[in-house]
Protein backbone atom coordinates (compact mmCIF):
# COMPACT_ATOMS: atom_id res chain seq x y z
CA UNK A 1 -9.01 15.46 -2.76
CA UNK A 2 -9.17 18.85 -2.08
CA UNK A 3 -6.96 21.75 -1.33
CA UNK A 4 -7.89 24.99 0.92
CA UNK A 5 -11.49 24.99 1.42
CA UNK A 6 -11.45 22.12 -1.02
CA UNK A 7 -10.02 20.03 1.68
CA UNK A 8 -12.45 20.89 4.36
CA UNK A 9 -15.18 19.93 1.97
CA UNK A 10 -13.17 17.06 1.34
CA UNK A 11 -13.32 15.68 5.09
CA UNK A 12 -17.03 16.92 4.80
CA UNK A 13 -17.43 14.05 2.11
CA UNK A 14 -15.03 11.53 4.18
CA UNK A 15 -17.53 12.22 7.14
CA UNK A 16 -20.98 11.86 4.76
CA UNK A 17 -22.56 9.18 3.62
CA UNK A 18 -20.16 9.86 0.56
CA UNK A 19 -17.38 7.87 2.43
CA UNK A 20 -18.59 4.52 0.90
CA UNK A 21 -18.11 6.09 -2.81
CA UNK A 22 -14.56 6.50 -2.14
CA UNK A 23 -11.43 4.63 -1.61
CA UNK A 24 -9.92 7.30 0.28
CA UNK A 25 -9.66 10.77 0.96
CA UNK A 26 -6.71 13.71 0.95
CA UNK A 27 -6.71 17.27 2.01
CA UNK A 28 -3.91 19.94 0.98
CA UNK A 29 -3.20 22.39 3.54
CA UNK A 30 -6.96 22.18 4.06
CA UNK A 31 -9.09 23.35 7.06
CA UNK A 32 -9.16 20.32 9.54
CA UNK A 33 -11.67 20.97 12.31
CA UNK A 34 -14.88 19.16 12.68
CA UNK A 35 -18.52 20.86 13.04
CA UNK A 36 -20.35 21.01 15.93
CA UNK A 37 -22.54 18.23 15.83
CA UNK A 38 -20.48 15.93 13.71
CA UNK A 39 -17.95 13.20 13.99
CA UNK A 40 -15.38 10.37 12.35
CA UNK A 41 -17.46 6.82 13.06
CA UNK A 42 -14.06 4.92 12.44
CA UNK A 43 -15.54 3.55 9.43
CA UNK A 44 -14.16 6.28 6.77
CA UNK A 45 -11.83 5.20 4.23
CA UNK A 46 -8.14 6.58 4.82
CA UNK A 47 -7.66 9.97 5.00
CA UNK A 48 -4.15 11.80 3.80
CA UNK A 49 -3.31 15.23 5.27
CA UNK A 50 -1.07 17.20 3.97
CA UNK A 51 0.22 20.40 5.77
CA UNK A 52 2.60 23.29 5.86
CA UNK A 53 4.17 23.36 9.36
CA UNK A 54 4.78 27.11 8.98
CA UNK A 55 0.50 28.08 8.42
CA UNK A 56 -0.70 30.00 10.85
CA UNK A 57 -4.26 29.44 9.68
CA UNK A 58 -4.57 26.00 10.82
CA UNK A 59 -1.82 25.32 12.97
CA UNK A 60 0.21 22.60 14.21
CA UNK A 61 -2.02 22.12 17.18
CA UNK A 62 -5.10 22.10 14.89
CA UNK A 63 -3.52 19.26 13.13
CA UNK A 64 -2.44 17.19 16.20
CA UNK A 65 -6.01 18.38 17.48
CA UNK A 66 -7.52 16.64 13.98
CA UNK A 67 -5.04 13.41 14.95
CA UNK A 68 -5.90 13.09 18.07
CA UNK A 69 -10.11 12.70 17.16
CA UNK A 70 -9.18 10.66 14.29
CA UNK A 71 -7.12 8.01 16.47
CA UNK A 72 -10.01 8.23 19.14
CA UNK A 73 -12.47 7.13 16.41
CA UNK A 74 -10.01 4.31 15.18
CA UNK A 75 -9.57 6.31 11.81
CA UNK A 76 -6.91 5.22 9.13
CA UNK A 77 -4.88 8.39 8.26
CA UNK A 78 -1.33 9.77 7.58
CA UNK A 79 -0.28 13.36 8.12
CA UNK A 80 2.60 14.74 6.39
CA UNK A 81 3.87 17.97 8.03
CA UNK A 82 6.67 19.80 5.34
CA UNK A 83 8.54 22.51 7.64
CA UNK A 84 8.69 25.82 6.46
CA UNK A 85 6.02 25.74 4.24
CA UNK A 86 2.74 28.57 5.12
CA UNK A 87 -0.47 27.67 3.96
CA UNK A 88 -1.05 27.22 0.49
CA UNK A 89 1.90 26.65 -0.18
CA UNK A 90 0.55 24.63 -3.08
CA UNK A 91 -0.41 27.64 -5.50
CA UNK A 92 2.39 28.19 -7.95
CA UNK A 93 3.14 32.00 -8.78
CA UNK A 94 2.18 33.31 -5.00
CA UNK A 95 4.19 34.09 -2.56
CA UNK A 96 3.00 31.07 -0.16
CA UNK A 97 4.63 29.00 -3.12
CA UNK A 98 6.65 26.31 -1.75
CA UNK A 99 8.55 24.04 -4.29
CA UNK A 100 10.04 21.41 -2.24
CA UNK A 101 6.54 21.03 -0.09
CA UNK A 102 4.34 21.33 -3.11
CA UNK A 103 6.62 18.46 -4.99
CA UNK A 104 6.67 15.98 -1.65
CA UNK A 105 3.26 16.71 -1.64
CA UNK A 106 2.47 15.93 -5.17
CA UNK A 107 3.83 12.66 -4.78
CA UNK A 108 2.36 11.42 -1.68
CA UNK A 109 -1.00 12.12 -3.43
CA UNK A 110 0.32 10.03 -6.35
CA UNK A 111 1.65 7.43 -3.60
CA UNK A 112 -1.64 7.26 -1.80
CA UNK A 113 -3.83 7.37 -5.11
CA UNK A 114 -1.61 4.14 -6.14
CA UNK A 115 -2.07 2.42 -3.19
CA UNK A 116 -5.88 3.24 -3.13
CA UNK A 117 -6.30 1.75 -6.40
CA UNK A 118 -4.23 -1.26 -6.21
CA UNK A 119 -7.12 -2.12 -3.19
């Protein structure tokens, strides 16, 4: 898991030969296109996404843009879109700081981590 440009190294990993050392894979408010001259195989474990619908970094259409190649690959993922919240909305103290998105996220992570273990 990774957040920021944590979680675009994270789907780096997901995409790598890395994928089979993992159970799964979750980016918070994390960068979500792919490289030129890469792409999802349909054989990386499940991904979790978890994004602020009020960033304006990566946007809404970036993530349905990020859905869209991982359903054409036959990717398991689930994206969680928490409205209001900007990017990095994750780091306590700033003024991105979102509570309520931050918390829902939080436990999806835990959710997700559960289920990946219980595998």
């Amino acid at each position: 898991m990774g957040y920021c440009f944590g979680g675009a190294a994270t789907l780096e990993m997901a995409r790598s030969d890395m994928a089979a050392e993992a159970s799964g894979f979750a980016t918070f408010h994390g960068g979500l296109s792919t490289p030129e001259g890469q792409s999802w195989d349909g054989d990386e474990p499940p991904l979790l996404v978890l994004h602020g619908g009020a960033d304006t970094s990566i946007t809404l259409q970036d993530v349905a843009d990020f859905a869209s190649e991982l359903e054409a690959a036959g990717n398991t993922y689930t994206a969680e879109i928490y409205s209001g919240a900007p990017h990095a909305f994750t780091v306590f103290g700033s003024d991105r700081y979102d509570a309520r998105a931050d918390a829902a996220s939080w436990a999806s992570l835990s959710a997700f981590l559960g289920e990946r273990t219980s595998d």
